[in-house]
N, C-alpha and C. Protein backbone atom coordinates (compact mmCIF):
# COMPACT_ATOMS: atom_id res chain seq x y z
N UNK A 1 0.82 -1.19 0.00
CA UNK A 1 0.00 0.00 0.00
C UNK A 1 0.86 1.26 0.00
N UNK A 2 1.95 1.33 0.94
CA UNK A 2 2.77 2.71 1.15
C UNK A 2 3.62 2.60 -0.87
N UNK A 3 3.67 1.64 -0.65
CA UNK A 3 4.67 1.78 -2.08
C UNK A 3 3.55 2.14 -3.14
N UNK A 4 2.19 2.08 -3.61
CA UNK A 4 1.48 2.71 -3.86
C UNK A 4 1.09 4.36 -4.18
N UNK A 5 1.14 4.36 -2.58
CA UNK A 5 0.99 6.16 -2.14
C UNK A 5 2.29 6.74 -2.48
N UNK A 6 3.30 6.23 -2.61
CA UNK A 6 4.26 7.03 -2.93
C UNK A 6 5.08 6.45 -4.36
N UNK A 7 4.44 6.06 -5.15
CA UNK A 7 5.29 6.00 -6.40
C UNK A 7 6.32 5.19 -6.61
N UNK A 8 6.66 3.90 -5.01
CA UNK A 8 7.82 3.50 -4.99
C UNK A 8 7.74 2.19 -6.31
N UNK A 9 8.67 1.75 -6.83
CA UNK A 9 8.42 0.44 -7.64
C UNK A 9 8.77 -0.73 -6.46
N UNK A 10 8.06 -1.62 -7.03
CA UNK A 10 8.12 -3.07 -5.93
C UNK A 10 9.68 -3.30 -5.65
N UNK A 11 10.68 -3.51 -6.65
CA UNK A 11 12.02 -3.53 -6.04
C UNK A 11 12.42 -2.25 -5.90
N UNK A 12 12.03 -1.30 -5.04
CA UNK A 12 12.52 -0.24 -4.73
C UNK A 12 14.20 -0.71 -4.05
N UNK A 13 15.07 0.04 -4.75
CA UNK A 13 16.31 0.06 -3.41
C UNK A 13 16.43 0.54 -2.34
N UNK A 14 17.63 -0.01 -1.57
CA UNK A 14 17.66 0.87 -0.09
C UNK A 14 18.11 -0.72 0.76
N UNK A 15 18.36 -0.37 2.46
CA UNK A 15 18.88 -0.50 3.15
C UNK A 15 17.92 -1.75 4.08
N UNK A 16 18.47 -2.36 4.51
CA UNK A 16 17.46 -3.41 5.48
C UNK A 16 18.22 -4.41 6.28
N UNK A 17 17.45 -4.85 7.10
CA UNK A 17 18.58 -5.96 7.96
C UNK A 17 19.00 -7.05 7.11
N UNK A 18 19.80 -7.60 7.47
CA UNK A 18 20.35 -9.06 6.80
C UNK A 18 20.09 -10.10 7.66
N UNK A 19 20.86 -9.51 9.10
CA UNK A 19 20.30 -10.98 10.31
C UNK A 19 20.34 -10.23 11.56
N UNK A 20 19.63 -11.07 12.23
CA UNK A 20 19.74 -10.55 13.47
C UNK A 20 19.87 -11.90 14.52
N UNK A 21 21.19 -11.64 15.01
CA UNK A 21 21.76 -12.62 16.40
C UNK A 21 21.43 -11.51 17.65
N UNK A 22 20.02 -12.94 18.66
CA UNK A 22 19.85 -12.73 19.51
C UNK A 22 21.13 -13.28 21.17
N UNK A 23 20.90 -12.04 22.13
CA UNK A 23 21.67 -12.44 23.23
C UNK A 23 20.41 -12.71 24.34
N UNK A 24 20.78 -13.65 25.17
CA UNK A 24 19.97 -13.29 26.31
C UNK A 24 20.38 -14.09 27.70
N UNK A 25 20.50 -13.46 28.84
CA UNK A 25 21.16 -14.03 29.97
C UNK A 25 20.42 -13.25 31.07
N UNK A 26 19.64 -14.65 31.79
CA UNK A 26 18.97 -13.94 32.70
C UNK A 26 19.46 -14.65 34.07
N UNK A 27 20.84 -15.35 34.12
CA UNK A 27 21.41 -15.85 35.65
C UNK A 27 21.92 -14.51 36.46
N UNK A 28 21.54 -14.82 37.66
CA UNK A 28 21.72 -13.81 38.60
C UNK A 28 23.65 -14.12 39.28
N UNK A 29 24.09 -13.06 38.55
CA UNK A 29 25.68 -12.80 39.12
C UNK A 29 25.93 -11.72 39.95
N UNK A 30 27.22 -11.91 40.53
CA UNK A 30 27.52 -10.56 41.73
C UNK A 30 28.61 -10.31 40.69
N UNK A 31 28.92 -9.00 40.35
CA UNK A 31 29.76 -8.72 39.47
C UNK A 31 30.98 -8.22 40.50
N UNK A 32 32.42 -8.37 40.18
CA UNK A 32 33.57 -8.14 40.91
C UNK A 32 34.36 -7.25 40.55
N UNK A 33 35.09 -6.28 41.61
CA UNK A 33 36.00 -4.82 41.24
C UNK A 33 37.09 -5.72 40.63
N UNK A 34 37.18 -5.20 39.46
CA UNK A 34 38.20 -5.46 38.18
C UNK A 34 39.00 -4.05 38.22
N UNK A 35 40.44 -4.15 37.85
CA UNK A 35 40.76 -3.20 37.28
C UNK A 35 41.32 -3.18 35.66
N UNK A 36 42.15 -1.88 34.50
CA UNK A 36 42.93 -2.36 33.54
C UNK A 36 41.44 -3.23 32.64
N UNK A 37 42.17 -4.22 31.65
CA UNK A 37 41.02 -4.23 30.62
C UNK A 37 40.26 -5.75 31.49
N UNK A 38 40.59 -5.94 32.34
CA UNK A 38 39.96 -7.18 33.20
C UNK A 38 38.69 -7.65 32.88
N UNK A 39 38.20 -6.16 33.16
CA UNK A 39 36.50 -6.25 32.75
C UNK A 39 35.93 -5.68 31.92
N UNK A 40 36.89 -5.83 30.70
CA UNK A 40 36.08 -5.29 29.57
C UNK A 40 35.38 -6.53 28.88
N UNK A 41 34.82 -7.81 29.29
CA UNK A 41 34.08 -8.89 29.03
C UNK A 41 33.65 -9.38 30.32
N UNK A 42 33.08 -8.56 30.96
CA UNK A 42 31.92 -8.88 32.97
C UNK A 42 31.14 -9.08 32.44
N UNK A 43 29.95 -8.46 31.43
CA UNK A 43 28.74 -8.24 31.04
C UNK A 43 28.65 -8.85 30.33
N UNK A 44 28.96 -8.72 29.24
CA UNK A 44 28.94 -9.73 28.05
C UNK A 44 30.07 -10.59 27.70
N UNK A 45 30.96 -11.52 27.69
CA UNK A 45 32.03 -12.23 27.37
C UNK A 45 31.89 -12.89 26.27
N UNK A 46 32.52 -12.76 25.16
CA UNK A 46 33.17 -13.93 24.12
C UNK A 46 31.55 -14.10 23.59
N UNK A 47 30.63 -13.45 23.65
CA UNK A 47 29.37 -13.82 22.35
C UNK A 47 29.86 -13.96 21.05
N UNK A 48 29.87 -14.93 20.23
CA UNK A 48 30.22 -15.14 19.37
C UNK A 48 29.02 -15.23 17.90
N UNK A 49 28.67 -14.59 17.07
CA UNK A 49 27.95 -14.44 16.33
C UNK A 49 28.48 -14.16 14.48
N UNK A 50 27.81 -14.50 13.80
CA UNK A 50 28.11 -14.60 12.31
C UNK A 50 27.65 -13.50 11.39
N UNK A 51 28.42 -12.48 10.75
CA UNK A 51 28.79 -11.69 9.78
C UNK A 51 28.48 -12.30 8.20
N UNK A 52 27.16 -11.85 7.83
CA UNK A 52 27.48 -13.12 6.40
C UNK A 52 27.93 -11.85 5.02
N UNK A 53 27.85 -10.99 5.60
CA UNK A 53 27.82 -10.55 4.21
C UNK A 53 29.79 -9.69 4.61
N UNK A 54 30.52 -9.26 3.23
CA UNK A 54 31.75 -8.42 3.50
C UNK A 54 31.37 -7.23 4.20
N UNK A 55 32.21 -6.48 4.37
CA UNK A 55 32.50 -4.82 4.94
C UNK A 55 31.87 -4.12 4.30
N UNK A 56 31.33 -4.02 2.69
CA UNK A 56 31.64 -3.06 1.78
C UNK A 56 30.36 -3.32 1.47
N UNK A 57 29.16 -4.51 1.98
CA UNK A 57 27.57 -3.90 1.99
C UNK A 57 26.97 -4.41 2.82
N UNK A 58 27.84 -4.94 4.49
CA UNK A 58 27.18 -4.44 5.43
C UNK A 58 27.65 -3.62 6.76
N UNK A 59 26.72 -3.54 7.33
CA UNK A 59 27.60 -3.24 8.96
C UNK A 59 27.22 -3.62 10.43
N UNK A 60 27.58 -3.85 10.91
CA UNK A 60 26.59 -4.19 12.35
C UNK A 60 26.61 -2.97 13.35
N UNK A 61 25.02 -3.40 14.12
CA UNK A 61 24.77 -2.23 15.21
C UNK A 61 23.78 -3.29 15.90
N UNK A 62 24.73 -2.97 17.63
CA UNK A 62 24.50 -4.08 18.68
C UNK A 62 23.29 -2.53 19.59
N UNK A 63 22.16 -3.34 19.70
CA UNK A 63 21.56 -2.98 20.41
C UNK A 63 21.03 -3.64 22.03
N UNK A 64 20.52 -3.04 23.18
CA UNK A 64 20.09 -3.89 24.41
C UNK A 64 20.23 -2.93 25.41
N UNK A 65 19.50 -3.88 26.85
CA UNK A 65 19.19 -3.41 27.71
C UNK A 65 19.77 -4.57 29.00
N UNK A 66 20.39 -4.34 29.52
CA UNK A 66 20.87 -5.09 30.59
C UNK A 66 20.41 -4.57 32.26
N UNK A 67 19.87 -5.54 32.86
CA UNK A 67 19.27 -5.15 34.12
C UNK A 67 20.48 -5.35 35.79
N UNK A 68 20.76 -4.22 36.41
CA UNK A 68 21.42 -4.48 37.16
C UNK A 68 20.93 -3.79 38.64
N UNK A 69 21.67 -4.08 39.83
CA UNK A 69 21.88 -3.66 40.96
C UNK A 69 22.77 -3.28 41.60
N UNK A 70 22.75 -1.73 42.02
CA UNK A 70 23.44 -1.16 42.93
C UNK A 70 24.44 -0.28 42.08
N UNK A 71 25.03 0.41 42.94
CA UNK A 71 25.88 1.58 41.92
C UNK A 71 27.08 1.97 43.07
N UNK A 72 27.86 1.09 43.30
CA UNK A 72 29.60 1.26 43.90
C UNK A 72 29.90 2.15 43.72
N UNK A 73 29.98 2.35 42.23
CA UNK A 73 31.99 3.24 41.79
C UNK A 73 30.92 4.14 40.38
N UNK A 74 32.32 4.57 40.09
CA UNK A 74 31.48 5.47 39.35
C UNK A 74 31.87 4.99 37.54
N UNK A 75 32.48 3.18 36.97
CA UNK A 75 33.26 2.61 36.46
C UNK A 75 32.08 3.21 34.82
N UNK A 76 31.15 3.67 34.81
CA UNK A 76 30.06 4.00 33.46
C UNK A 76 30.96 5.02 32.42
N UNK A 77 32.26 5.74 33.12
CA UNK A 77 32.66 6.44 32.56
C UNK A 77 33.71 5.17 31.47
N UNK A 78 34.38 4.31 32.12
CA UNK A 78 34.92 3.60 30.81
C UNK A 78 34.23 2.33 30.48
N UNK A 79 32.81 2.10 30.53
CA UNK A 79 32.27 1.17 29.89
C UNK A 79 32.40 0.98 28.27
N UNK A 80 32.58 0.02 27.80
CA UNK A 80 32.71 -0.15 26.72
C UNK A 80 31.71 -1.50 26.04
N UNK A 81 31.28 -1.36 24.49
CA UNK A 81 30.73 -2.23 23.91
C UNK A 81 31.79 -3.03 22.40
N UNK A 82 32.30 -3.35 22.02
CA UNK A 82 33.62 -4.00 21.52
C UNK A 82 33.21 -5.06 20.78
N UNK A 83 34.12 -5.20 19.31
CA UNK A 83 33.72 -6.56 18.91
C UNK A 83 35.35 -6.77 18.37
N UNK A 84 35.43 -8.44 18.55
CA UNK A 84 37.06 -8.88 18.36
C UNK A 84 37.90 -7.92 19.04
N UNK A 85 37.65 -7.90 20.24
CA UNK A 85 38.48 -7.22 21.27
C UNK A 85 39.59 -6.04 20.64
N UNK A 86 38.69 -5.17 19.67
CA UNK A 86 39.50 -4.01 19.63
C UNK A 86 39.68 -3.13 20.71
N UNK A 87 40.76 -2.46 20.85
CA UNK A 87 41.45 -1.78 21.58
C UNK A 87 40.70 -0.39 22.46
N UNK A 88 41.12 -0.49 23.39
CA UNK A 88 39.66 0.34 24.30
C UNK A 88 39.88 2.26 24.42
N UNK A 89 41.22 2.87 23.72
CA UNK A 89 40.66 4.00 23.51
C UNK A 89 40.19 4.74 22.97
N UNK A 90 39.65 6.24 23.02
CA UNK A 90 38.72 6.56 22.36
C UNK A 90 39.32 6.78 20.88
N UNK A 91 40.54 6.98 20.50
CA UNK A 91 40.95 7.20 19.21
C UNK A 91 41.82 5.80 18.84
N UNK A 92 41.82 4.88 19.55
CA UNK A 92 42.53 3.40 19.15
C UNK A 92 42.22 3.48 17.69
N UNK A 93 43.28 3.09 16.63
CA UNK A 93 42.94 2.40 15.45
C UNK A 93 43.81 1.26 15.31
N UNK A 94 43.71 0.52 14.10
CA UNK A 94 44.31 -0.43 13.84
C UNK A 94 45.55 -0.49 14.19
N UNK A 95 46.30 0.51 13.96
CA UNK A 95 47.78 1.28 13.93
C UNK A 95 48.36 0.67 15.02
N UNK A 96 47.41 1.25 16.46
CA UNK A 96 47.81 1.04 18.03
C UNK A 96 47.51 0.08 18.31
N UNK A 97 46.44 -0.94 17.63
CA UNK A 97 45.76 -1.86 18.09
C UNK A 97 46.04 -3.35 16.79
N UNK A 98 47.21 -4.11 16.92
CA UNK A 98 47.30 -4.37 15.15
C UNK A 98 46.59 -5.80 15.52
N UNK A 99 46.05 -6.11 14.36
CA UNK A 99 45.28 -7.29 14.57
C UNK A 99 43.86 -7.33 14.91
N UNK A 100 43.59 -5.67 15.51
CA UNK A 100 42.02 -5.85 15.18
C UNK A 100 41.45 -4.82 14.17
N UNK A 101 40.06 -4.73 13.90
CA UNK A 101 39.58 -3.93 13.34
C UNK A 101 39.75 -2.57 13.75
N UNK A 102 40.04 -2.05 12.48
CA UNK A 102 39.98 -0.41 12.46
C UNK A 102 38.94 -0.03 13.08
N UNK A 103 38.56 1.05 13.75
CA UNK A 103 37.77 2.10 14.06
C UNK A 103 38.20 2.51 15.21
N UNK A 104 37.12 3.71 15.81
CA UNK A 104 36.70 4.02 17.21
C UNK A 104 36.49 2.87 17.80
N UNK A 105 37.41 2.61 19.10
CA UNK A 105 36.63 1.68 20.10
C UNK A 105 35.97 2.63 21.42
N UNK A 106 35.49 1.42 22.41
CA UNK A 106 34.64 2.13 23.90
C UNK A 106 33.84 2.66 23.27
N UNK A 107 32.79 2.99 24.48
CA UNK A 107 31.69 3.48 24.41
C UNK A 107 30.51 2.29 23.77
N UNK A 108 29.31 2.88 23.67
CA UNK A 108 28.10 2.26 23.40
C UNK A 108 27.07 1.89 24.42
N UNK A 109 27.55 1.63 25.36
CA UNK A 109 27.15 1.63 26.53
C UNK A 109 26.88 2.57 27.77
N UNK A 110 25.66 2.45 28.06
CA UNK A 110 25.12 3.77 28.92
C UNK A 110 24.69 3.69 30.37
N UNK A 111 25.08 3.75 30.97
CA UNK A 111 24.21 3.85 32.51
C UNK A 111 23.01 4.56 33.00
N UNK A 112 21.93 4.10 32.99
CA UNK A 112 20.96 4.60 33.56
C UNK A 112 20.80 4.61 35.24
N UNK A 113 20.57 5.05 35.96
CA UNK A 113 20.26 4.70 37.83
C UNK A 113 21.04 6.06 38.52
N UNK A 114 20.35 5.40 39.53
CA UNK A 114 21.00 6.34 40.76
C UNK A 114 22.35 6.48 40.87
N UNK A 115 23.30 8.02 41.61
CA UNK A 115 24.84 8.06 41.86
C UNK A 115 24.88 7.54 43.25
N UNK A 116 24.35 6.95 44.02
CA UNK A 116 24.36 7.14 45.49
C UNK A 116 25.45 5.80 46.41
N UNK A 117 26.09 5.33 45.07
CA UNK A 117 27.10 3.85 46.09
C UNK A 117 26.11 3.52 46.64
N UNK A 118 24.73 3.46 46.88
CA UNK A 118 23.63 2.41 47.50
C UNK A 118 23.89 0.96 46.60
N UNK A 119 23.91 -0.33 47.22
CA UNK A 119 23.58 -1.94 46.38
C UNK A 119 21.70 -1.53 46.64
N UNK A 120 21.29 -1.47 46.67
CA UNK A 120 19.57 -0.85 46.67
C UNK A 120 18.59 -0.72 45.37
N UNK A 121 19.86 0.18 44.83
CA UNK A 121 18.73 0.53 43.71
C UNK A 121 19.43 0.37 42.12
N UNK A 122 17.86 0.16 41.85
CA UNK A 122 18.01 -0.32 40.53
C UNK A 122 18.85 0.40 39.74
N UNK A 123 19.84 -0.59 38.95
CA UNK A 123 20.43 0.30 37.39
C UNK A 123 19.82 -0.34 36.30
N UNK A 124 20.20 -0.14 35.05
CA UNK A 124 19.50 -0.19 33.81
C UNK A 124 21.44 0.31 32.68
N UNK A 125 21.40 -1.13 32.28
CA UNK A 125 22.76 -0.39 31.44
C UNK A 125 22.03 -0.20 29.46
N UNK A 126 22.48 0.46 29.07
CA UNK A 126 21.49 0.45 27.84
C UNK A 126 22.45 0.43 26.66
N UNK A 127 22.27 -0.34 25.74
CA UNK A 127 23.78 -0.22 24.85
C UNK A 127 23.08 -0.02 23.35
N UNK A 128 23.55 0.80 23.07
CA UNK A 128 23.57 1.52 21.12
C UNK A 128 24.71 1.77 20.61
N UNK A 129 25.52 0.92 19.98
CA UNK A 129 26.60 1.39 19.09
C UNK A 129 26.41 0.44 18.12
N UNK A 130 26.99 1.61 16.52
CA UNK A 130 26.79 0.88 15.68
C UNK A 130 28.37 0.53 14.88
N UNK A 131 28.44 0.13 14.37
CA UNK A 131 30.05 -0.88 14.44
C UNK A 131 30.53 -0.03 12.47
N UNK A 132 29.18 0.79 12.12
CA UNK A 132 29.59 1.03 10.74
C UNK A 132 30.98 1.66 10.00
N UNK A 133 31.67 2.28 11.13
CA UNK A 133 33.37 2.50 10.34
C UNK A 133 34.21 1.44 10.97
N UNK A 134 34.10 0.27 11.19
CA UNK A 134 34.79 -0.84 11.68
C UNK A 134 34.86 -1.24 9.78
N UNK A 135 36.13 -1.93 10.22
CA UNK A 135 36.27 -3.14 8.76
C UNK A 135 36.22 -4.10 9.38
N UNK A 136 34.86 -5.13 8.80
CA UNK A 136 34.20 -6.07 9.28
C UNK A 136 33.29 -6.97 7.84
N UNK A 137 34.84 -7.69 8.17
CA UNK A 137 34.00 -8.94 6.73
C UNK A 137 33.39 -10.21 7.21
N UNK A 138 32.93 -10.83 6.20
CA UNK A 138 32.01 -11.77 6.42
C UNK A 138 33.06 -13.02 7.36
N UNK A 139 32.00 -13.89 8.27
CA UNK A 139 32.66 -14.74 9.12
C UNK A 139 32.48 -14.51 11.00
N UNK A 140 32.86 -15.33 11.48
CA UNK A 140 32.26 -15.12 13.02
C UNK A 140 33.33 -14.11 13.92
N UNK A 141 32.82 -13.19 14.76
CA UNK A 141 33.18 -12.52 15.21
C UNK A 141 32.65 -12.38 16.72
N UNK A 142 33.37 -11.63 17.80
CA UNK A 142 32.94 -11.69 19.26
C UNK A 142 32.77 -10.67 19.64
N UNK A 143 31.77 -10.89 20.50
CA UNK A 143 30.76 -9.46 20.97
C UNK A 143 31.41 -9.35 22.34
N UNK A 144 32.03 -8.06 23.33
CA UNK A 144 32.65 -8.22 24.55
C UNK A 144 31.89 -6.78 24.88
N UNK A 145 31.39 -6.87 26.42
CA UNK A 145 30.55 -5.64 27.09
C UNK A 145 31.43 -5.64 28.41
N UNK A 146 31.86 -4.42 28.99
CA UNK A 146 32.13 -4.48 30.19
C UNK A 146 32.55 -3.13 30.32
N UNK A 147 33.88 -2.93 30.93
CA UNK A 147 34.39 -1.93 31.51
C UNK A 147 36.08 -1.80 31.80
N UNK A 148 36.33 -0.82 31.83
CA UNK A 148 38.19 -0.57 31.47
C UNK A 148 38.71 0.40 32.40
N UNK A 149 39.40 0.37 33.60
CA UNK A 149 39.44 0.96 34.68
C UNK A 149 40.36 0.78 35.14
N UNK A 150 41.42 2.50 35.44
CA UNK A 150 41.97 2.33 36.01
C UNK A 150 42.31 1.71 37.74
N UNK A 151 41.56 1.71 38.42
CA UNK A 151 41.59 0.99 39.74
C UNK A 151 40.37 -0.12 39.99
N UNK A 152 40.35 -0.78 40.72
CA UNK A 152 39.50 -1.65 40.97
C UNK A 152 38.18 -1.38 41.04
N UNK A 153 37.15 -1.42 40.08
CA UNK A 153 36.00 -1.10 40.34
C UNK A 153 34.96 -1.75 39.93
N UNK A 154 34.00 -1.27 39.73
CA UNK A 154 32.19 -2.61 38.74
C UNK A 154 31.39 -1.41 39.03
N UNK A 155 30.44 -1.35 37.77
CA UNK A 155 29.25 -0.37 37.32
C UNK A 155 28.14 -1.15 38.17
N UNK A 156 28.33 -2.51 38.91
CA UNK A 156 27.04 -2.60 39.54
C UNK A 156 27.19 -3.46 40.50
N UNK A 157 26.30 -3.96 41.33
CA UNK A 157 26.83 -4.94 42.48
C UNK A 157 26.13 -6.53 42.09
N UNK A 158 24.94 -6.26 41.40
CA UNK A 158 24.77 -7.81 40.60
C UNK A 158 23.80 -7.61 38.99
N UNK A 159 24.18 -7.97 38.34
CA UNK A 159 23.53 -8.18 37.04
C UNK A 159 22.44 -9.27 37.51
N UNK A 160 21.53 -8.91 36.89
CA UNK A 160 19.97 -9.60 36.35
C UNK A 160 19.79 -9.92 37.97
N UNK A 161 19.54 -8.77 38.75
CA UNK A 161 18.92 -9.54 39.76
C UNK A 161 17.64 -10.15 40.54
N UNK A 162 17.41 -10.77 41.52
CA UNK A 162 16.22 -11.11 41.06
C UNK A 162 15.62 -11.15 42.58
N UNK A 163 14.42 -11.79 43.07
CA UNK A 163 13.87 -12.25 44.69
C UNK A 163 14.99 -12.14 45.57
N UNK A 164 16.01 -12.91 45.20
CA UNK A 164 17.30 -13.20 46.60
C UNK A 164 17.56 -11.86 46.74
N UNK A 165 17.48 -11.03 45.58
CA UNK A 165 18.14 -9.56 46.20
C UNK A 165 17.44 -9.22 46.92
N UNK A 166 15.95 -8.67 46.91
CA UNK A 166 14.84 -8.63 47.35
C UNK A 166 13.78 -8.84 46.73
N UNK A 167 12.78 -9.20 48.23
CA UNK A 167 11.64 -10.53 48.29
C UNK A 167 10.41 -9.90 46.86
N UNK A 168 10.52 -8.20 46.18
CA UNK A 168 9.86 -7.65 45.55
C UNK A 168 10.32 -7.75 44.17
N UNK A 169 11.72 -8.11 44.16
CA UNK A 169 12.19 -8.16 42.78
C UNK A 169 11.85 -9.63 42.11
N UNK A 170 11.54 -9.12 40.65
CA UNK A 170 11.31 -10.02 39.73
C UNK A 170 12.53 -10.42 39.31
N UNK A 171 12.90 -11.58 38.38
CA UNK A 171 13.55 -11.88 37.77
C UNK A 171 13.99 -10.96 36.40
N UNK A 172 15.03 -10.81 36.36
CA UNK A 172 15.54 -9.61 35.45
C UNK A 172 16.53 -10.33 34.61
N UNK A 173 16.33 -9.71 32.96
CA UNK A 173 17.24 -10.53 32.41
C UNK A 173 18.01 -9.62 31.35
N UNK A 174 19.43 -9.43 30.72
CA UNK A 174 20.15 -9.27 29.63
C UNK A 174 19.39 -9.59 28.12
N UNK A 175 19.15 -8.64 27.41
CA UNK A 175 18.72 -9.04 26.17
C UNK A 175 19.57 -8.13 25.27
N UNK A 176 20.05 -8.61 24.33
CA UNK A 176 21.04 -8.00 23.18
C UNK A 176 20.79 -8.00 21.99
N UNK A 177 20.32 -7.57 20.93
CA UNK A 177 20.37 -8.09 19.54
C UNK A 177 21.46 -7.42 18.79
N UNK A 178 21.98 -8.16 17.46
CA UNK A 178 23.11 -7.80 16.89
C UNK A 178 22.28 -7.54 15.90
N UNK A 179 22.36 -6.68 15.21
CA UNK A 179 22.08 -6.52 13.82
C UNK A 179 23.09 -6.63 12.61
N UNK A 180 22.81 -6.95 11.18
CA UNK A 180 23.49 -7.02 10.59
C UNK A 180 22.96 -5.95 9.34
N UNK A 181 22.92 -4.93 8.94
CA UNK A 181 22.60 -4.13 8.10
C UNK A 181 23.13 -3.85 6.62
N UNK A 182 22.24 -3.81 5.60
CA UNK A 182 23.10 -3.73 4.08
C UNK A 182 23.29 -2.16 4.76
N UNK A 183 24.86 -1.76 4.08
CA UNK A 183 25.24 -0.32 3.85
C UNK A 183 24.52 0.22 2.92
């Protein structure tokens, strides 16, 4: 019908997903003060997911919402979202980092919740980055979420938590999707 109202032809060109690899982890962990790149795979570790198409007509963009408890340290400032463990600063390229993909690494990852070092209250980590100036060809590749810190720290005191934390809490779970997008 819309292709109708607007004149489009049935093979109109343009842009669309290719695949989408789901994440999901809803076990209740106490996450631990890491320092250095320790915990740049706490949250997410070693997801491993498939790239079918080359660099040059697609790209990926990891979307999600991860459910946590409590707010320690203040570690949201070097959270990072990463694939094939490229290199965690903000201007890393291939150059500094040899062996992985070119681009911007860190970042993608967001902290939602309270500043108060309370284990109490709810966080909410929220992740949007899209991977499109990475060189990223077809074949399996690893998804790593966490955090990069200089001293010992953790963005939360337990991921997906649930009743044991308290008798009101539901079960809370990690959901991730990868997208795979034509350029």
């Amino acid at each position: 019908m819309a292709r109708q109202l607007f004149n489009f032809p049935v093979e109109a060109a343009g842009g669309g997903i290719i695949n989408i690899t789901k994440y999901k982890d809803s076990t209740r962990r106490q996450l631990t003060s890491t320092s250095g790149a320790n915990g740049r795979g706490e949250l997410v570790n070693n997801f491993t997911f498939t790239k079918q198409k080359d660099n040059a007509d697609s790209y990926i963009l990891v979307t999600g919402v991860m459910g946590a408890l409590g707010m320690p340290n203040y570690p949201h400032i070097g959270m990072c979202c990463t694939i094939d463990q490229i290199g965690y600063g903000q201007t890393t390229t291939s150059s500094s980092a040899p062996g992985h993909p070119q681009g911007m690494a860190g970042g993608g990852i967001y902290y939602c919740g309270v500043d108060t070092g309370s284990n109490n209250e709810r966080t909410t980590f929220i992740i949007q980055k899209s991977f499109k100036e990475f060189i990223l060809n077809a074949g399996n590749h690893r998804l790593d979420i966490g955090w990069n810190a200089n001293t010992g720290v953790r963005p939360a005191t337990w991921l997906n938590p649930n009743s044991s934390n308290q008798s009101r809490h539901h079960q809370t779970g990690s959901h991730i999707l990868v997208y795979e997008i034509t350029r």
